[in-house]
N, C-alpha and C. Protein backbone atom coordinates (compact mmCIF):
# COMPACT_ATOMS: atom_id res chain seq x y z
N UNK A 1 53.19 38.87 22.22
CA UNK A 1 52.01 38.87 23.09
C UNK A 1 50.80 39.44 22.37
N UNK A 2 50.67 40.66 22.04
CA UNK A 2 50.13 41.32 20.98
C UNK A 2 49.31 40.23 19.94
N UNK A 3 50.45 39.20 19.11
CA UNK A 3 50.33 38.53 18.22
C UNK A 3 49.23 37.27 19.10
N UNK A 4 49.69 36.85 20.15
CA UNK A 4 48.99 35.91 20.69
C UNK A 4 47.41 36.35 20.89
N UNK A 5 47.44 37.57 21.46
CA UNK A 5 46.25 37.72 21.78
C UNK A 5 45.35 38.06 20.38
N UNK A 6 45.72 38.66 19.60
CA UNK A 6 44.90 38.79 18.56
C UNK A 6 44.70 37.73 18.21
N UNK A 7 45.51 36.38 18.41
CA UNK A 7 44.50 35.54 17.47
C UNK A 7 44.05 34.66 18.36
N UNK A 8 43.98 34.91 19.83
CA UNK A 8 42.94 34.43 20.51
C UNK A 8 41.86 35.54 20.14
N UNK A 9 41.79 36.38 20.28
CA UNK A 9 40.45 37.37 19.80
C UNK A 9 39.94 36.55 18.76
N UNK A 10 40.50 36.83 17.05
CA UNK A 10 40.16 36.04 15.97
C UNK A 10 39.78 34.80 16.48
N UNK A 11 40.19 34.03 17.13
CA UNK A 11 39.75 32.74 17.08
C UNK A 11 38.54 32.29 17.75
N UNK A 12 38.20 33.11 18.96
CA UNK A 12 37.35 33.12 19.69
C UNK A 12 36.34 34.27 18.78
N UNK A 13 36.38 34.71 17.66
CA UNK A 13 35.18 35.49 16.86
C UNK A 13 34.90 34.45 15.77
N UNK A 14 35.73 34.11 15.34
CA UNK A 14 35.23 32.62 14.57
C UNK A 14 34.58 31.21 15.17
N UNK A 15 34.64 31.23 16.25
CA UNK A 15 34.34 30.49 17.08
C UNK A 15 32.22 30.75 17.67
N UNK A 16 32.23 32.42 17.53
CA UNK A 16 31.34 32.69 17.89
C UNK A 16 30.29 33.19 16.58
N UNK A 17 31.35 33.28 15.38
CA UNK A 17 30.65 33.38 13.89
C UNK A 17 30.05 31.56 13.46
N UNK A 18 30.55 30.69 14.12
CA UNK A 18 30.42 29.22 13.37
C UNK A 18 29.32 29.11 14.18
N UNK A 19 29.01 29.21 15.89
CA UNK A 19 28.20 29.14 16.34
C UNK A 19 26.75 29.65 16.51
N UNK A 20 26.93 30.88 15.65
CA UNK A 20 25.62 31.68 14.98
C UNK A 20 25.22 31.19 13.34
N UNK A 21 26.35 30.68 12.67
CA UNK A 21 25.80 29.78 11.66
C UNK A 21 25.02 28.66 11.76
N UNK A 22 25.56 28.02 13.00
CA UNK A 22 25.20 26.22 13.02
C UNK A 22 23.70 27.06 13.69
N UNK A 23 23.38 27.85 14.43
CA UNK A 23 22.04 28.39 14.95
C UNK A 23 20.94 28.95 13.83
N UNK A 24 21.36 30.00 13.12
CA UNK A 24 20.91 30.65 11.71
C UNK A 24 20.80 28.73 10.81
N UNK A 25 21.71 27.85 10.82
CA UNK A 25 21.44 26.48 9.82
C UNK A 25 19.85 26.02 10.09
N UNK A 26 20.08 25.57 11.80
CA UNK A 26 18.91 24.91 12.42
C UNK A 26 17.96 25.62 12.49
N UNK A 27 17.61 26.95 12.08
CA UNK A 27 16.23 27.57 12.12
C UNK A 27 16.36 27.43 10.85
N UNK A 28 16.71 27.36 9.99
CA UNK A 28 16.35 27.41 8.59
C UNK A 28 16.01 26.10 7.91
N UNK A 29 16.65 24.64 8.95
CA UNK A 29 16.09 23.64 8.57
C UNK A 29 14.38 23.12 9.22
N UNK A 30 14.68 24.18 10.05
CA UNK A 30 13.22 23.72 11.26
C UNK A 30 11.99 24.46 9.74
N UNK A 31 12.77 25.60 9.41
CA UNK A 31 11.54 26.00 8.75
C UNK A 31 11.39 25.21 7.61
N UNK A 32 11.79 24.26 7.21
CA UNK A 32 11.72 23.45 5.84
C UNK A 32 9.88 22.93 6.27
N UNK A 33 10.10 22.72 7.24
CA UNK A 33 8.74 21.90 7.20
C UNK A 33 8.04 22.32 8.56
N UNK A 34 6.68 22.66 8.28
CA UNK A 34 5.61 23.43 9.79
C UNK A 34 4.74 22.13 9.79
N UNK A 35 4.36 22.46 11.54
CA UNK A 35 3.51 21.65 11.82
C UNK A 35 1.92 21.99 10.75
N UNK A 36 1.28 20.81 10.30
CA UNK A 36 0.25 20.60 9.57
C UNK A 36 0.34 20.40 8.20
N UNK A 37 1.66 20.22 7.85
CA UNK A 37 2.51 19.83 6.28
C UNK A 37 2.25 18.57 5.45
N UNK A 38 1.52 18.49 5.23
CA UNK A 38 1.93 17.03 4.39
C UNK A 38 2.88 17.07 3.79
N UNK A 39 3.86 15.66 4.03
CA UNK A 39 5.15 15.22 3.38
C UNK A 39 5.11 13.87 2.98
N UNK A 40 6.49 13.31 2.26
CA UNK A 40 6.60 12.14 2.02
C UNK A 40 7.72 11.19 2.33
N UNK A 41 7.29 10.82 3.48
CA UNK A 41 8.69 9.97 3.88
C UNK A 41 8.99 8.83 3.50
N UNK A 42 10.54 8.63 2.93
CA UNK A 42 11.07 7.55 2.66
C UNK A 42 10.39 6.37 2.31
N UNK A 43 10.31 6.15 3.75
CA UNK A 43 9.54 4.44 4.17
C UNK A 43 7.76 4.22 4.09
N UNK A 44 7.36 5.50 4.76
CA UNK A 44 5.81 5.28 4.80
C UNK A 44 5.22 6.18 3.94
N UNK A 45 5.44 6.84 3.42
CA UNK A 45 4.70 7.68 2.15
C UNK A 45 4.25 9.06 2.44
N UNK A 46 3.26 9.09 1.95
CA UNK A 46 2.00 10.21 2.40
C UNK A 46 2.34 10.42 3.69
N UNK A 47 2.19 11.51 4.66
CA UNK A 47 2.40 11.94 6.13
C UNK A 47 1.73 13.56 6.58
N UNK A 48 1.72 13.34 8.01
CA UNK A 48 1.42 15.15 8.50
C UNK A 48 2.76 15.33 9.23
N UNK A 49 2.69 16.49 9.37
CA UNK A 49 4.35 16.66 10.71
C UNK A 49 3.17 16.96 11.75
N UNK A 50 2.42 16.21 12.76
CA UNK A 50 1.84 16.76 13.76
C UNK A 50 2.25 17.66 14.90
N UNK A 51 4.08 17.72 15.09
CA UNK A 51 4.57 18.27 15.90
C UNK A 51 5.86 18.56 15.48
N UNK A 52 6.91 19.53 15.98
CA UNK A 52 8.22 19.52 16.23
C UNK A 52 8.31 19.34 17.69
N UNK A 53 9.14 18.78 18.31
CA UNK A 53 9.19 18.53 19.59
C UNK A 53 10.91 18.17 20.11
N UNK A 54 11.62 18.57 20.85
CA UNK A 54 12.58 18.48 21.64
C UNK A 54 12.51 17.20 22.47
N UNK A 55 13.24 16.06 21.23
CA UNK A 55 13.36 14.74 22.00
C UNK A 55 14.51 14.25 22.34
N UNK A 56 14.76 13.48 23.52
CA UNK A 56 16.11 12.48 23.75
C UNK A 56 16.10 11.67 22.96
N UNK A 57 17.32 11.63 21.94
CA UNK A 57 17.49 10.47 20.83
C UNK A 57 18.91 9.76 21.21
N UNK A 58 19.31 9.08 20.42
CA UNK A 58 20.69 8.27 20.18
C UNK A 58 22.15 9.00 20.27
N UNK A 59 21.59 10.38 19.80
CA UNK A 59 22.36 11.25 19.46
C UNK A 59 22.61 12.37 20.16
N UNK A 60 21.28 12.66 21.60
CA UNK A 60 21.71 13.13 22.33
C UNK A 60 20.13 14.05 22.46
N UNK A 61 19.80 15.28 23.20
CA UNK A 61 18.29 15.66 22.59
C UNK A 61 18.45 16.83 21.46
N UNK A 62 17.70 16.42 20.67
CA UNK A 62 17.53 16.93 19.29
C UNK A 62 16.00 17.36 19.54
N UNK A 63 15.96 18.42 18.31
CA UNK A 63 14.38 19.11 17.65
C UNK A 63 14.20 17.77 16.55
N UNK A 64 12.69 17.34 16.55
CA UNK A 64 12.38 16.45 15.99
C UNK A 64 11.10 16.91 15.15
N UNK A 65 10.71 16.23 13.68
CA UNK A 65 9.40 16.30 13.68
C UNK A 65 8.52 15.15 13.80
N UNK A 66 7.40 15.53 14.27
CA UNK A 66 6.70 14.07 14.86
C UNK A 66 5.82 13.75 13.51
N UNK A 67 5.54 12.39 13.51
CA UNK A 67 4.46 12.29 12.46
C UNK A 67 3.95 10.75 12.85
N UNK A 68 2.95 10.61 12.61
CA UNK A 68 1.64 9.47 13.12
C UNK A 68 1.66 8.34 11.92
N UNK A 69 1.93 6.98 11.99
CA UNK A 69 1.83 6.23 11.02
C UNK A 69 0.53 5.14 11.87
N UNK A 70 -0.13 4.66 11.35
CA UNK A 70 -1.12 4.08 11.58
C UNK A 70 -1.10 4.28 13.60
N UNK A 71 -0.90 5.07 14.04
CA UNK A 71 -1.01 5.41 15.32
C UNK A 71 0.31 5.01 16.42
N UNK A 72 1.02 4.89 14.65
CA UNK A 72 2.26 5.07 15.82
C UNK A 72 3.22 6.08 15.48
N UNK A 73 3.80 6.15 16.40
CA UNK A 73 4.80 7.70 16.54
C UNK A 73 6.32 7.66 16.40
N UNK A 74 6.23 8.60 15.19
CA UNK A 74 7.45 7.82 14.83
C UNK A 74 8.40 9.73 14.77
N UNK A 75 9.18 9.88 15.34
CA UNK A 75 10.39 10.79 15.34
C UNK A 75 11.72 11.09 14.82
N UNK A 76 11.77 12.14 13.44
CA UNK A 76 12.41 12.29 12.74
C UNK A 76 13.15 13.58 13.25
N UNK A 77 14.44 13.18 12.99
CA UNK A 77 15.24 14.31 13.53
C UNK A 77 15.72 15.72 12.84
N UNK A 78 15.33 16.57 13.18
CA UNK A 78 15.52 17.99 12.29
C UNK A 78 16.83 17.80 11.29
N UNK A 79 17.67 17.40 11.90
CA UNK A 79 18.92 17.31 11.46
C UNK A 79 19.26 16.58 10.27
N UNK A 80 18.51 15.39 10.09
CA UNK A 80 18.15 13.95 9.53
C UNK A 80 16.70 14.47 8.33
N UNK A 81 16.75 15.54 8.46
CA UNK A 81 15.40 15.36 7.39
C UNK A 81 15.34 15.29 5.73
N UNK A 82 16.23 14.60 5.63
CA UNK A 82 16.60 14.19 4.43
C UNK A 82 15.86 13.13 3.50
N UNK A 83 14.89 12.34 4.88
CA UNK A 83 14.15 11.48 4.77
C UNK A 83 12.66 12.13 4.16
N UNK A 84 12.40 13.22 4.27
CA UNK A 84 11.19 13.50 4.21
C UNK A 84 11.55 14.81 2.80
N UNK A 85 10.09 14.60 2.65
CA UNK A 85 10.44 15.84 1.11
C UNK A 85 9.07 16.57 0.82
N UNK A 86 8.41 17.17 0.38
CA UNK A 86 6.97 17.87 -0.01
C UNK A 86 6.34 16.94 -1.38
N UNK A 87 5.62 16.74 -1.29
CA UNK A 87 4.79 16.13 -2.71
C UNK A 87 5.11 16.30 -3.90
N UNK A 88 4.97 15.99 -4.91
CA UNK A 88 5.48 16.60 -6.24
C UNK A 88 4.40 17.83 -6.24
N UNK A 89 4.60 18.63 -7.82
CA UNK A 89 3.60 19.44 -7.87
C UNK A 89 2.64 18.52 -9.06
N UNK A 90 1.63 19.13 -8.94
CA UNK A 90 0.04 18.70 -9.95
C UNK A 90 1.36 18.00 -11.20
N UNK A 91 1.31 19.79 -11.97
CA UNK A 91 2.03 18.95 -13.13
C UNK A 91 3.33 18.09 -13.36
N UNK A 92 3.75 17.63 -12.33
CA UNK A 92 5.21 16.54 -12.29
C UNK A 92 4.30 15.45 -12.35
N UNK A 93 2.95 14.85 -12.13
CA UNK A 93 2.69 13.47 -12.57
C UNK A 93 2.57 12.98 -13.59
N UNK A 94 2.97 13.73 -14.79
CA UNK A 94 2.62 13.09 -15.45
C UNK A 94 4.05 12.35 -16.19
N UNK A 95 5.09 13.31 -15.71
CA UNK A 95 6.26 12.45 -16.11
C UNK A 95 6.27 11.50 -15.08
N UNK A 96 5.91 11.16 -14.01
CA UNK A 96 5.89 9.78 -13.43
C UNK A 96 5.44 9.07 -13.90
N UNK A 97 4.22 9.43 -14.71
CA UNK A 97 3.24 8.53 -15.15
C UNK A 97 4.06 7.55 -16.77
N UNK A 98 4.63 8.91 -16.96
CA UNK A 98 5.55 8.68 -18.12
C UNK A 98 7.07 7.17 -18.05
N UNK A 99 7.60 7.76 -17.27
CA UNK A 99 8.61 6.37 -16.47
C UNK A 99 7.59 5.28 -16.10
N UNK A 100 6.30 5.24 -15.64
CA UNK A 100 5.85 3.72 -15.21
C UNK A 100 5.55 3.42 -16.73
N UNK A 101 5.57 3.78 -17.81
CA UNK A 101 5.08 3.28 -18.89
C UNK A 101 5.95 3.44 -20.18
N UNK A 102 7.29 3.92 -19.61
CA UNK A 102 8.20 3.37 -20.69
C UNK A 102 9.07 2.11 -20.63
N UNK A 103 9.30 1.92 -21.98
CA UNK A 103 9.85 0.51 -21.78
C UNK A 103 11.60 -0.22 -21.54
N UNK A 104 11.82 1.74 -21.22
CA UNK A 104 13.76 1.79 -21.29
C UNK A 104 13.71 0.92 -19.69
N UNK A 105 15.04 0.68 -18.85
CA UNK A 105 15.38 0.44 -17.52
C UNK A 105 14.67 -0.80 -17.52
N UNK A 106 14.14 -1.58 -18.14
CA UNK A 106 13.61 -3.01 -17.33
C UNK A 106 14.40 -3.81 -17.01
N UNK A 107 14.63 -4.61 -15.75
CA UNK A 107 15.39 -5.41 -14.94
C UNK A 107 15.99 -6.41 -15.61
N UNK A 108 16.97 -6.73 -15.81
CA UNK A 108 17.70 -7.81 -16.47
C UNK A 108 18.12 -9.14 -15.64
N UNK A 109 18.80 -9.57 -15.85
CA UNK A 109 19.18 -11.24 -15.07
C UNK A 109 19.80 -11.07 -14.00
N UNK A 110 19.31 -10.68 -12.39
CA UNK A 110 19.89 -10.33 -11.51
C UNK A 110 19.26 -11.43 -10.30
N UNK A 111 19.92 -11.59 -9.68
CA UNK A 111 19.91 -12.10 -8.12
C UNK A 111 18.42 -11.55 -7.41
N UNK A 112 17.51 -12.09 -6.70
CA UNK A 112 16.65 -11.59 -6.30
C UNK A 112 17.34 -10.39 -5.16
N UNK A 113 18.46 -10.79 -4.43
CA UNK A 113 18.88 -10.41 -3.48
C UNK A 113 19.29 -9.27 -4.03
N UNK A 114 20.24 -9.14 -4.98
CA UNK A 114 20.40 -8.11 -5.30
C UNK A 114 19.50 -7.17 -6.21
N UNK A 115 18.51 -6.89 -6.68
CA UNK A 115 17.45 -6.64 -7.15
C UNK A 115 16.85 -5.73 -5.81
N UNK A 116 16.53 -6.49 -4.84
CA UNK A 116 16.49 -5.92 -3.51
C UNK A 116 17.03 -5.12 -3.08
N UNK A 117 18.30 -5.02 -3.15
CA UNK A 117 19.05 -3.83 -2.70
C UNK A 117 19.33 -2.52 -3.82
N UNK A 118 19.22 -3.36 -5.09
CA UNK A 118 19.17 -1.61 -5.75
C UNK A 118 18.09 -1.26 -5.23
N UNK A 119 16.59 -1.85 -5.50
CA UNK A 119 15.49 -0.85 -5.24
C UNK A 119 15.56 -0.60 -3.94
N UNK A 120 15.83 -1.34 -2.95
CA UNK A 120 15.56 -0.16 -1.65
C UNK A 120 16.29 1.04 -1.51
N UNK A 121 17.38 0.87 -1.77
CA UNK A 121 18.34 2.21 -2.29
C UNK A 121 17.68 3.79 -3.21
N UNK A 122 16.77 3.11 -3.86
CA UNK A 122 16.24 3.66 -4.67
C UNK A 122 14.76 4.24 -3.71
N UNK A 123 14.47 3.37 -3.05
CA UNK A 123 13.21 3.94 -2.05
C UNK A 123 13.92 4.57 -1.13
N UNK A 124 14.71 4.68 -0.73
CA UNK A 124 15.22 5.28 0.50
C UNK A 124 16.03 6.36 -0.03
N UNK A 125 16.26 6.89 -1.67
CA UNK A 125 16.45 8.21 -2.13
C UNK A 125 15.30 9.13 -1.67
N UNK A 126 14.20 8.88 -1.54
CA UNK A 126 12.85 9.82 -2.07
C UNK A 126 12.77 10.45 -3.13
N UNK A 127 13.57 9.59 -4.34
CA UNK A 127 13.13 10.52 -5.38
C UNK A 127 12.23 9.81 -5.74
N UNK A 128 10.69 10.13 -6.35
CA UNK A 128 9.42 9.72 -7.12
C UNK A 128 10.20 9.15 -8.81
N UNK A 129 10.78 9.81 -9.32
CA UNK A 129 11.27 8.99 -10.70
C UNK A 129 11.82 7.74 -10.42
N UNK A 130 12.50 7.76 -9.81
CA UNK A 130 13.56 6.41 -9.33
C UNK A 130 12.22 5.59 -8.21
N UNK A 131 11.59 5.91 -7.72
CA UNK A 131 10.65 4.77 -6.85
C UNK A 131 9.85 4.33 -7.96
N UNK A 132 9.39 5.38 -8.95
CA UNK A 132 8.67 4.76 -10.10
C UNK A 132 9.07 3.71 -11.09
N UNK A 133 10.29 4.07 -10.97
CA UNK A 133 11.36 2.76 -12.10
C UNK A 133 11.25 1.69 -11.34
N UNK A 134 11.56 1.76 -9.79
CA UNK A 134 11.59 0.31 -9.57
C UNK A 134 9.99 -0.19 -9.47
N UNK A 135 8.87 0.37 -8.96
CA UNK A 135 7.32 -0.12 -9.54
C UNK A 135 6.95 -0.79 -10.92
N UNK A 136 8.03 -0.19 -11.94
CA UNK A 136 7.99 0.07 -13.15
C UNK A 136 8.34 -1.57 -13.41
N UNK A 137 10.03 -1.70 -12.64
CA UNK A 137 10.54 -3.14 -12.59
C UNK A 137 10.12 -4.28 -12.12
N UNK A 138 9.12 -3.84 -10.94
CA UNK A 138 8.70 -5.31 -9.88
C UNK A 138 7.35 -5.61 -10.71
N UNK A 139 6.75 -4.64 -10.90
CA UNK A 139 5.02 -4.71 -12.24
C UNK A 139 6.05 -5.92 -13.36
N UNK A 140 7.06 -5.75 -13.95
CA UNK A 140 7.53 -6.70 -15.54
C UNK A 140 8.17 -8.08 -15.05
N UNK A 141 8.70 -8.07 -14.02
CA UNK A 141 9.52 -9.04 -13.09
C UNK A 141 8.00 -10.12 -12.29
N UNK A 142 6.88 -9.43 -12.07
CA UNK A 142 5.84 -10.07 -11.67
C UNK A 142 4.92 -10.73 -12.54
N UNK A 143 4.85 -10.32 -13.83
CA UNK A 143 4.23 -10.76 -14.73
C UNK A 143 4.88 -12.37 -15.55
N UNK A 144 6.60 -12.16 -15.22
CA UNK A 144 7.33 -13.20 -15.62
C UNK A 144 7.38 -14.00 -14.74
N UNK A 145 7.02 -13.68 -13.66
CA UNK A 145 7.08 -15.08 -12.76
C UNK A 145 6.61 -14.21 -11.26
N UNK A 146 5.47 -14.52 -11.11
CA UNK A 146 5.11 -13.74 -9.52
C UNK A 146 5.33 -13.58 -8.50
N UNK A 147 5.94 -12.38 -8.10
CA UNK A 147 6.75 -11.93 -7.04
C UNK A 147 6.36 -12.90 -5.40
N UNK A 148 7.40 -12.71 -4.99
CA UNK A 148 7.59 -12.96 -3.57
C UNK A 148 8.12 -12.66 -2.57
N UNK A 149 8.03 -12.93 -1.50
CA UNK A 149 8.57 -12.27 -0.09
C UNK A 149 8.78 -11.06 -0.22
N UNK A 150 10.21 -10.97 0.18
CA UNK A 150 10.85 -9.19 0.14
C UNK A 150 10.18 -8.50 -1.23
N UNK A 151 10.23 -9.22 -2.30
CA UNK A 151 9.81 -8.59 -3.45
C UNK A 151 8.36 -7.71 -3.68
N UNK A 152 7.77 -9.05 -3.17
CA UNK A 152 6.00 -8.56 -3.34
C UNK A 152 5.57 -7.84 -2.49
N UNK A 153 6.50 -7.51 -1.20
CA UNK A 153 5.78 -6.49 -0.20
C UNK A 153 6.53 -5.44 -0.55
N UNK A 154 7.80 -5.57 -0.80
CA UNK A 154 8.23 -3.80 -2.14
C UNK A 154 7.24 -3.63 -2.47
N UNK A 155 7.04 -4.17 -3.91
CA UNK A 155 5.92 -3.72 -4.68
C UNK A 155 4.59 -3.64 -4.17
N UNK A 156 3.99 -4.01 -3.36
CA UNK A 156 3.05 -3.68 -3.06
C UNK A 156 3.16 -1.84 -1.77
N UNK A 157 4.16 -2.18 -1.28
CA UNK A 157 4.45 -0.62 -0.53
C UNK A 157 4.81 0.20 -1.77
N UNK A 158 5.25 0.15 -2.28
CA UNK A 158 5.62 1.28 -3.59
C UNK A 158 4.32 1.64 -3.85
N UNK A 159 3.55 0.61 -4.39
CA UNK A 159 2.36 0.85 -5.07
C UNK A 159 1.33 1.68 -4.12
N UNK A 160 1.56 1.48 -2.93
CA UNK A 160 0.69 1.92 -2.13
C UNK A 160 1.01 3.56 -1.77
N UNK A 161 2.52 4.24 -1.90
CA UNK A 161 3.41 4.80 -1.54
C UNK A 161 3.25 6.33 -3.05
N UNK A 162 2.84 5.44 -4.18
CA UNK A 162 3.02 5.97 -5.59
C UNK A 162 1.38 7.12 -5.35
N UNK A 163 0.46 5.51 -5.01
CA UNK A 163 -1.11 5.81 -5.39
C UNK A 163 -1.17 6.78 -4.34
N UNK A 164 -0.71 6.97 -3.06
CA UNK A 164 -1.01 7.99 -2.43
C UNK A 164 -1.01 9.48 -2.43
N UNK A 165 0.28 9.27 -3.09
CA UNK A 165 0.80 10.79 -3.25
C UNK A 165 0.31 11.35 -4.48
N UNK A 166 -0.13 10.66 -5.59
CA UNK A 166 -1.06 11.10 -6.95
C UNK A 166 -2.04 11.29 -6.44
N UNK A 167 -2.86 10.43 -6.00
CA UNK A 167 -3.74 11.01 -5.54
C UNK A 167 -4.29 12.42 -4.35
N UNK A 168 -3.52 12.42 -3.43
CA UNK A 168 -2.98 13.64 -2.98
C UNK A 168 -2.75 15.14 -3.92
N UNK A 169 -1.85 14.37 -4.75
CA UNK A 169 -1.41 16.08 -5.71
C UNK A 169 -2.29 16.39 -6.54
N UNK A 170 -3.52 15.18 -7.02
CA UNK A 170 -4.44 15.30 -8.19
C UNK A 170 -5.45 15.35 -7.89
N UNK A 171 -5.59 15.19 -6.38
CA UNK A 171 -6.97 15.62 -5.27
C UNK A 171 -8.20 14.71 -6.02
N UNK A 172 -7.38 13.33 -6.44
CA UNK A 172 -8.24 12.10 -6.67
C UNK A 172 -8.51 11.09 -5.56
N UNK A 173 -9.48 10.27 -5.80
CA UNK A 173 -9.42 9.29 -5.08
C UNK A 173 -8.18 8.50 -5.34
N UNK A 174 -7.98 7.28 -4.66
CA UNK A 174 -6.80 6.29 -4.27
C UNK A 174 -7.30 5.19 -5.36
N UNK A 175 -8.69 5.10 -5.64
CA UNK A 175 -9.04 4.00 -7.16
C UNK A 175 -8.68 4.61 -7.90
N UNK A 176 -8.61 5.88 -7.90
CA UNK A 176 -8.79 6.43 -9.58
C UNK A 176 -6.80 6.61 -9.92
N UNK A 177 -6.15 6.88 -8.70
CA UNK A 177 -4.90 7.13 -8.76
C UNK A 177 -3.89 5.75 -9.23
N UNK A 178 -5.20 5.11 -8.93
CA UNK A 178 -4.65 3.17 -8.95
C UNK A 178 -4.49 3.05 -10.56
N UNK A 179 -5.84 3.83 -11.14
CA UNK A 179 -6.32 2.95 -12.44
C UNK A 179 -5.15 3.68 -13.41
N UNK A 180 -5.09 4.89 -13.29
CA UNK A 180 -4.00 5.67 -13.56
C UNK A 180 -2.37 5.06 -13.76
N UNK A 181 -2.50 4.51 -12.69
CA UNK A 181 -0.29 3.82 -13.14
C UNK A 181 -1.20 2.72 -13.23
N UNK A 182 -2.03 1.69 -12.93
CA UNK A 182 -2.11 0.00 -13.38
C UNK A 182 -2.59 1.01 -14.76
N UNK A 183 -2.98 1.50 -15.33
CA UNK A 183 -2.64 1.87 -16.81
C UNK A 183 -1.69 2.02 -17.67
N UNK A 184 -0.67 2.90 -17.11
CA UNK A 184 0.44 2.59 -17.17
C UNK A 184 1.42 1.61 -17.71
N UNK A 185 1.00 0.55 -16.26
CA UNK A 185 1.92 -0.59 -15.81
C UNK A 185 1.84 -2.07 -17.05
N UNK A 186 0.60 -1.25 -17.65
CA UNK A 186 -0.21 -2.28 -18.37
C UNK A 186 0.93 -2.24 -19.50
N UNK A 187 1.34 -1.59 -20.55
CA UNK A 187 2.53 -1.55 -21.61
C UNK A 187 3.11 -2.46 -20.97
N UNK A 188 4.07 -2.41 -19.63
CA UNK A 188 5.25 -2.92 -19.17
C UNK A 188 4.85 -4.56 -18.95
N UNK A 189 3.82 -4.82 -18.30
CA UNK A 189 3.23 -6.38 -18.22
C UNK A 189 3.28 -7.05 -19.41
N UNK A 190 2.58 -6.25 -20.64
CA UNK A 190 2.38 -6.92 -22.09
C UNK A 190 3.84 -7.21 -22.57
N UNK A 191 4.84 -6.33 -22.39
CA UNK A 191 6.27 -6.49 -23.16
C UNK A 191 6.57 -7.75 -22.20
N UNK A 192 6.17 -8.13 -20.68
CA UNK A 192 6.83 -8.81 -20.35
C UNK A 192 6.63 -10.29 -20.62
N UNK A 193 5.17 -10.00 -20.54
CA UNK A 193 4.53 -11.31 -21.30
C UNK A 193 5.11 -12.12 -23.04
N UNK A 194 5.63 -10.87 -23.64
CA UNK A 194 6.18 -11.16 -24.93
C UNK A 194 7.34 -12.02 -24.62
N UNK A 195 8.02 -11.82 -23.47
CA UNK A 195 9.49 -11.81 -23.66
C UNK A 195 9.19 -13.63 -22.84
N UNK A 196 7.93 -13.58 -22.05
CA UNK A 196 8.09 -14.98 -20.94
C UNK A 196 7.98 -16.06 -22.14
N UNK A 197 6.98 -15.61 -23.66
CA UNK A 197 6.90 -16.68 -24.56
C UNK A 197 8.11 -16.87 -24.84
């Protein structure tokens, strides 16, 4: 009896130790990111967290952070914020700048379809090196023969996705952040042009 009850005690203190962890987890993920943050999500780039807010989701109601894409409202779940990340710092652009203008990783003889699915894989990491490789790929792949559909609106969201956030961290304009990787991009076009003769 003795034995029983102690490890109902124990069990019911572990019970109440897991439940002050999973509490102590979720304040420590809430604090990853405050309202007025610029971040960079996944899909749409550049962002503010305008809110955290306690929404009914799929999953049941969750703490969310809110953020505004061309005026629409889109709700990311505290839990889920895996999607979102902080900017690089100043000096990390220039090794981005570095990957859009080397000539290692260029795309070889692949399926458009599949081409597609590495890079979205690769956009939907949030890592900036790896979104830059595939910019890096759709810029040499466009020069050999000019992109389309799924392809050309990648590359053109990347590009849009790249120029934002340089410009952001380098507190440039969005031309000047442009001229910057199409500088870049320029090596990778010329090799590709070599290779279309």
């Amino acid at each position: 009896m003795e034995l029983a009850d102690g490890y109902a005690t124990n069990a019911t203190t572990e019970k109440i130790s897991v439940k002050a962890e999973e509490k102590h987890y979720q304040k420590e993920i809430i604090k990853m990111f405050k309202v007025g943050d610029k971040v960079i999500h996944n899909t749409y780039g550049l962002c503010e967290i305008a809110a955290i807010e306690s929404q009914n989701t799929y999953y049941g109601k969750q703490d969310c952070y809110i953020i505004y894409m061309q005026r629409t409202k889109v709700m990311i779940p505290v839990a889920h914020s895996e999607m979102l990340r902080y900017p690089i710092k100043k000096e990390e652009v220039a090794k981005v700048l570095e990957v859009l203008s080397n000539l290692d990783g260029l795309p070889g003889e692949l399926p458009s379809k599949e081409r597609i699915k590495i890079y979205t894989e690769k956009l939907v990491s949030n890592d900036i090196l790896k979104i830059a490789e595939v910019l890096k790929g759709l810029a040499f792949l466009d020069t050999v023969d000019k992109l389309r559909g799924a392809e050309k609106n990648l590359f053109e969201r990347i590009n849009r996705i790249l120029s934002d956030e340089i410009s952001f961290v380098q507190n440039i304009s969005k031309q000047e952040a442009q001229r910057l990787i199409q500088g870049c991009l320029k090596k990778i076009r010329e090799s590709a042009k070599c290779r279309k003769k």
